[in-house]
C-alpha atoms as a PDB file:
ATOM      1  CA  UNK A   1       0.000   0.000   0.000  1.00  0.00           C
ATOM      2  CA  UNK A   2       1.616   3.128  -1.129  1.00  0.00           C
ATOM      3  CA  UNK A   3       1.672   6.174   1.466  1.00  0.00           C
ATOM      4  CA  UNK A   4       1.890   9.863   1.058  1.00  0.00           C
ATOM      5  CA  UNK A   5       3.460  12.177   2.876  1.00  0.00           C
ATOM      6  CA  UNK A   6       1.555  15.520   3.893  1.00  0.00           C
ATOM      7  CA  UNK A   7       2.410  18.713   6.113  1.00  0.00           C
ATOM      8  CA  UNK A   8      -1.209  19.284   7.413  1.00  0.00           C
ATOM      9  CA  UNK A   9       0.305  22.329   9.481  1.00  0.00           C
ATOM     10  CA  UNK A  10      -1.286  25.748   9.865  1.00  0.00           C
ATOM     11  CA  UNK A  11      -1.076  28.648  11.788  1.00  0.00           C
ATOM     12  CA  UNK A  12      -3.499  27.932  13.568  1.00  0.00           C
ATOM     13  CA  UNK A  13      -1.786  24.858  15.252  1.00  0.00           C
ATOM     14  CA  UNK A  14       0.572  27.575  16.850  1.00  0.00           C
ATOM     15  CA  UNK A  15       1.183  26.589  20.428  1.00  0.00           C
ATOM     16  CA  UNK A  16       0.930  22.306  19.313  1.00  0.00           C
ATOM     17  CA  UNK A  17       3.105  19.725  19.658  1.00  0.00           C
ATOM     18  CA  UNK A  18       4.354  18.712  16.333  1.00  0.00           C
ATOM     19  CA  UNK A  19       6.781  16.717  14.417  1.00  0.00           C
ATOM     20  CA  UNK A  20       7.964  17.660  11.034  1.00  0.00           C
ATOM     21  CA  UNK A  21      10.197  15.858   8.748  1.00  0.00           C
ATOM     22  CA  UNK A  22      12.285  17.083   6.475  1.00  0.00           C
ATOM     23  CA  UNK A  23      15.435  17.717   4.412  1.00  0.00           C
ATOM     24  CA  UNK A  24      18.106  18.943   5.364  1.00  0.00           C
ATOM     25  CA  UNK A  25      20.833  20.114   3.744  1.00  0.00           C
ATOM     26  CA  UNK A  26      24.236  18.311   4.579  1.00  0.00           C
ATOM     27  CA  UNK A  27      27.609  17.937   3.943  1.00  0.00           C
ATOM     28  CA  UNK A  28      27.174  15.075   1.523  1.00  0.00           C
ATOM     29  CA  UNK A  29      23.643  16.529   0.429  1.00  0.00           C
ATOM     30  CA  UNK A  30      20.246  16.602   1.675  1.00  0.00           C
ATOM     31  CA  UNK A  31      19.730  14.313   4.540  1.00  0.00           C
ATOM     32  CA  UNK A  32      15.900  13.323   5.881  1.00  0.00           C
ATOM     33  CA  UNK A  33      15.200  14.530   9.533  1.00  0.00           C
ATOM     34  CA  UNK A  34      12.610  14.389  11.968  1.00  0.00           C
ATOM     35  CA  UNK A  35      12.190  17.683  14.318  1.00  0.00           C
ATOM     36  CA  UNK A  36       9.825  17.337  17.501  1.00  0.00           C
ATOM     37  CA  UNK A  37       8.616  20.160  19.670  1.00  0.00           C
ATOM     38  CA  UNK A  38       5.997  23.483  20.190  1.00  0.00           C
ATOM     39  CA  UNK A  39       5.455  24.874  16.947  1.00  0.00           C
ATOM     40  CA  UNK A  40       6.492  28.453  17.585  1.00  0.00           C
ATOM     41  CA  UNK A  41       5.587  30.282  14.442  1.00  0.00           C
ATOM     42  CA  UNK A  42       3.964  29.308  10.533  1.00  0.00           C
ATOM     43  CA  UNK A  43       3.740  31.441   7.951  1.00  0.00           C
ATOM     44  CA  UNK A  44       4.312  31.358   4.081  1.00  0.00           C
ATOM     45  CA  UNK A  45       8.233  30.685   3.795  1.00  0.00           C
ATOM     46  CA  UNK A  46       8.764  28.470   7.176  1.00  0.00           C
ATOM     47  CA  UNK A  47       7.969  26.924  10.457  1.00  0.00           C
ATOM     48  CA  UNK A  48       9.969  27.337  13.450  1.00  0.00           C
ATOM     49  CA  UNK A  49       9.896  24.908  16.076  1.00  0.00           C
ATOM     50  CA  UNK A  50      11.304  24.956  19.757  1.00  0.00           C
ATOM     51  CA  UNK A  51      12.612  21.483  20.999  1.00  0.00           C
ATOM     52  CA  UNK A  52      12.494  19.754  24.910  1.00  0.00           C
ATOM     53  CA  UNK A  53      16.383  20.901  24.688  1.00  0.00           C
ATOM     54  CA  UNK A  54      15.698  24.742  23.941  1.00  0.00           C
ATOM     55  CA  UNK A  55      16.407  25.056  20.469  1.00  0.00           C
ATOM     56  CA  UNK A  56      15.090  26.772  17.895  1.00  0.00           C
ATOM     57  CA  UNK A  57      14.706  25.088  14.290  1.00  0.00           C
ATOM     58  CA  UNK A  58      12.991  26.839  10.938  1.00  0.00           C
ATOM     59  CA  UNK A  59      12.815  24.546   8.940  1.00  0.00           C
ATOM     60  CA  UNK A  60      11.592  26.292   5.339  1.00  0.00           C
ATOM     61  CA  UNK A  61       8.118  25.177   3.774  1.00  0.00           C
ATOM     62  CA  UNK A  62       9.534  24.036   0.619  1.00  0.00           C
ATOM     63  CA  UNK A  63      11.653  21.410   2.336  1.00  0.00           C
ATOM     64  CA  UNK A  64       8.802  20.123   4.885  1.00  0.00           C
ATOM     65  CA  UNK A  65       7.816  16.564   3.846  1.00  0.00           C
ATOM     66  CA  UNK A  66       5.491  16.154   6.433  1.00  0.00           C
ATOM     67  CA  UNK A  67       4.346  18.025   9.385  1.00  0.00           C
ATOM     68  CA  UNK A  68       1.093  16.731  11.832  1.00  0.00           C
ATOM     69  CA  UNK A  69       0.412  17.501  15.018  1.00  0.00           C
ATOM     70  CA  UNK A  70       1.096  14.693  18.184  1.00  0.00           C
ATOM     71  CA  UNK A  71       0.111  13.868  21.553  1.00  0.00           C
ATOM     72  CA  UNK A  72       1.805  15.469  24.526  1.00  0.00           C
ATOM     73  CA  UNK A  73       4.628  14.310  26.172  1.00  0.00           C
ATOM     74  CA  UNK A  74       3.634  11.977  29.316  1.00  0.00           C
END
């Protein structure tokens, strides 16, 4: 069964847990990562997310894969 990958983000999900994957660019080329925390900001060119560690990643739209929204943390 073939699956499709979907960033089902908005701004309205401001505030939400999320997890986005994406590519990333790296020293041997893009590389696929996952990034997990608050979604801090959306808007027309990126999201920026704020990890359990502090950081801060924008991770621009045209490189999202897939973005949803997840359950808390327990």
């Amino acid at each position: 069964m073939p699956f499709r990958l979907e960033v089902r983000l908005t701004p309205a999900d401001v505030g939400a847990r999320v997890v986005i994957r994406w590519r990333r660019a790296g020293a041997a080329g893009d590389e696929v990562t996952d990034v997990l925390g608050i979604l801090e900001a959306s808007d027309d060119s990126a999201f920026s997310v704020r990890t359990a560690r502090g950081d801060l990643v924008v991770v621009p739209r045209e490189r999202a894969l897939a973005g949803k929204i997840v359950p808390s943390a327990r």
